[in-house]
Protein backbone atom coordinates (compact mmCIF):
# COMPACT_ATOMS: atom_id res chain seq x y z
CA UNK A 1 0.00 0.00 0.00
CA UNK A 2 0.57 3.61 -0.72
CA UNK A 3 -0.60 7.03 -0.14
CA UNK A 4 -1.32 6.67 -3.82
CA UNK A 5 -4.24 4.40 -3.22
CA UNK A 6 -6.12 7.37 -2.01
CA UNK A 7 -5.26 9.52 -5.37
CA UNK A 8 -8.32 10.43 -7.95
CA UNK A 9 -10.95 10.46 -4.40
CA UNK A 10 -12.58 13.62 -3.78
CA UNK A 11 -12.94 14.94 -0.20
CA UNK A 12 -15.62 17.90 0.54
CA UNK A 13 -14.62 20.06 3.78
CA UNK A 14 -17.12 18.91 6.49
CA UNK A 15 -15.60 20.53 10.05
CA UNK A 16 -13.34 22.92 10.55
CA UNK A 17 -11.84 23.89 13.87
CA UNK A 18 -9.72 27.42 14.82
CA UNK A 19 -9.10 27.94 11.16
CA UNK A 20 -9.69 31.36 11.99
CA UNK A 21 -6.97 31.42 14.71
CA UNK A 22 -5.09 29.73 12.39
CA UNK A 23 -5.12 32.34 9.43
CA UNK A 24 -4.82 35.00 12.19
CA UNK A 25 -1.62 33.60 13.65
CA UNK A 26 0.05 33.63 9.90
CA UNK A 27 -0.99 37.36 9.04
CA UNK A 28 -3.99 36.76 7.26
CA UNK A 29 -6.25 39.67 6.38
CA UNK A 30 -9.91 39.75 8.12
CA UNK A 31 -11.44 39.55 4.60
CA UNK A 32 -9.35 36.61 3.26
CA UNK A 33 -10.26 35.13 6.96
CA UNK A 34 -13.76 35.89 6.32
CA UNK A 35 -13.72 34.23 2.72
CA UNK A 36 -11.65 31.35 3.63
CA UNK A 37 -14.00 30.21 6.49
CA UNK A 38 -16.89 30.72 4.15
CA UNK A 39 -16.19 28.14 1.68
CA UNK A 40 -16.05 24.14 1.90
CA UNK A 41 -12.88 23.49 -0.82
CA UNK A 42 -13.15 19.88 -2.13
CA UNK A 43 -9.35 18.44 -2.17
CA UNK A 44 -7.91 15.51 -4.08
CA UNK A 45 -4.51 13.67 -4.44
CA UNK A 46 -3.20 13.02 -7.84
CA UNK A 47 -0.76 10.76 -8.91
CA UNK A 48 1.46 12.42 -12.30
CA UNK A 49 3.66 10.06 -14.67
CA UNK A 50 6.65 11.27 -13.81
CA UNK A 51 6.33 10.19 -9.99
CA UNK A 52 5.33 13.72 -8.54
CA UNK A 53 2.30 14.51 -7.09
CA UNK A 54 0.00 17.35 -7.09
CA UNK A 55 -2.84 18.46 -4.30
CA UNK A 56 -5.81 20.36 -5.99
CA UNK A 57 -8.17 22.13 -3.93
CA UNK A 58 -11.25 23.85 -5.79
CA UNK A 59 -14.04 26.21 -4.13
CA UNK A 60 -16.24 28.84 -5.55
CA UNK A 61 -13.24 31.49 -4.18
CA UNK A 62 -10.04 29.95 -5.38
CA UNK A 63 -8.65 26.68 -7.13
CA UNK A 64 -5.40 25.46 -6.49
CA UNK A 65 -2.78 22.67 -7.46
CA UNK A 66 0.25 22.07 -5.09
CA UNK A 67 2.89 20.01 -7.45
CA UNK A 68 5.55 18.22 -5.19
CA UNK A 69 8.16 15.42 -5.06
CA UNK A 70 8.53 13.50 -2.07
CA UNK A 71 11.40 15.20 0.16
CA UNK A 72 11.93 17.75 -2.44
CA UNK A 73 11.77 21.53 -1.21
CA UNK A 74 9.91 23.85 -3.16
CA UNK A 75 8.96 27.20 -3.22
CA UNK A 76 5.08 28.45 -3.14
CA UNK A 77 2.39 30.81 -2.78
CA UNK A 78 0.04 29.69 -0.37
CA UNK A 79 -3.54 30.50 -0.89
CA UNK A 80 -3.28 33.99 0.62
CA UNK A 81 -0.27 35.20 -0.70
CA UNK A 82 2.44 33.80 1.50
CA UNK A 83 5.71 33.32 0.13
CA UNK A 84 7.68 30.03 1.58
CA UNK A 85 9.54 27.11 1.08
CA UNK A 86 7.83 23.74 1.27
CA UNK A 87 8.75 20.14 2.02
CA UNK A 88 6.31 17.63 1.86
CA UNK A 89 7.10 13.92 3.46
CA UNK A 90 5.37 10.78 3.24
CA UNK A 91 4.95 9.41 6.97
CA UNK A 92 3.57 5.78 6.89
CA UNK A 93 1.49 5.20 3.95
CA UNK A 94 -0.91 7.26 4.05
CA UNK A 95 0.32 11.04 5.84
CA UNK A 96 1.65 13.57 4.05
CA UNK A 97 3.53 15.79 6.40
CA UNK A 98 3.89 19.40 5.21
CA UNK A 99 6.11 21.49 6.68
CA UNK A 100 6.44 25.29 5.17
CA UNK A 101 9.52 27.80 5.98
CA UNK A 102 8.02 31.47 5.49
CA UNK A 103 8.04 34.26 7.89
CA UNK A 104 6.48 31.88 10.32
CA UNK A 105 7.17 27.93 10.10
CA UNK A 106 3.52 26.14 9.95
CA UNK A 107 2.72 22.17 9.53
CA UNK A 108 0.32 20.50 8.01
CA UNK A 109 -0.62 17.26 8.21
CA UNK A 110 -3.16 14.92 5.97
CA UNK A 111 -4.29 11.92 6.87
CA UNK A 112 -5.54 9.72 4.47
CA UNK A 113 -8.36 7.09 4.22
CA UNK A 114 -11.08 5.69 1.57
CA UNK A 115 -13.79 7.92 3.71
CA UNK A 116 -11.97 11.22 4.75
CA UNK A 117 -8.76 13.08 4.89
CA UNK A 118 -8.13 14.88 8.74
CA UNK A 119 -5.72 17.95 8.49
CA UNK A 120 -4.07 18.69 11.49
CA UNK A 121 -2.40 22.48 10.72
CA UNK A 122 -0.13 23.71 13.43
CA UNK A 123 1.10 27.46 13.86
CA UNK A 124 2.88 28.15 16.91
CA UNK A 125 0.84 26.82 19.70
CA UNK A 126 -2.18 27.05 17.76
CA UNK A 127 -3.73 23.78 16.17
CA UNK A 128 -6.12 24.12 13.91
CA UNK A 129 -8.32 20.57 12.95
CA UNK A 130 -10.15 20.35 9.57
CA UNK A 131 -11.73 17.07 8.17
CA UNK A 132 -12.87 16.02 4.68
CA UNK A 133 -15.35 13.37 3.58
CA UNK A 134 -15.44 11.78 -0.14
CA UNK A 135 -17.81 13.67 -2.02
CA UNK A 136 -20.89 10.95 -3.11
């Protein structure tokens, strides 16, 4: 087994807990705040040819596509406009530990199974929980 026997399954946000502390604690604006606890993205894990993976997220306010390699850093923009340095680990086989290097450092962390995918997002002492079911 794999974390890539959880690629091409769609997961619908259906909790989220202190994202708003969360977004605070990394300098997010009160109207990005406002936005991003508005809408319920719907993530997925795909699987590319070359070996590299990529994490979409779509909503009604923003789509993205995170494309990574295993252990490979990486710069990115998050969602609201942060600039920082990414390394994404496989822990087990079916985590995928985030860790990203900006003017704060921040963690996230998916876990994976055929029903939902828990996010565990850590800034400072703040943890922020968010789970996602498979979309019917």
């Amino acid at each position: 087994m794999s974390i890539s026997q959880f690629a091409g399954i769609k997961y619908k946000l259906d909790k989220s807990e202190k994202f708003d502390e969360y977004m605070k604690a990394l300098g997010v604006g009160l109207l990005t705040r406002k936005v991003g606890n508005s809408v319920s993205p719907v993530v997925e894990l795909v699987v590319n040819d070359d070996g590299s993976y990529t994490i979409k997220s779509s909503s009604t306010f923003k789509n993205t596509a995170v494309n990574f390699k295993l252990g490979d850093e990486f710069s990115q923009e998050t969602p609201d406009g942060r600039k920082v340095n990414t390394v994404i680990t496989l822990e087990g086989d079916n985590k995928l530990v985030e860790v990203q290097k900006g003017d704060k450092e921040t963690k996230i962390v998916r876990e994976f199974t055929k029903d939902s995918v828990n996010m565990t997002l850590t800034v400072d002492d703040i943890v922020c929980t968010r789970s996602y079911k498979v979309v019917e």
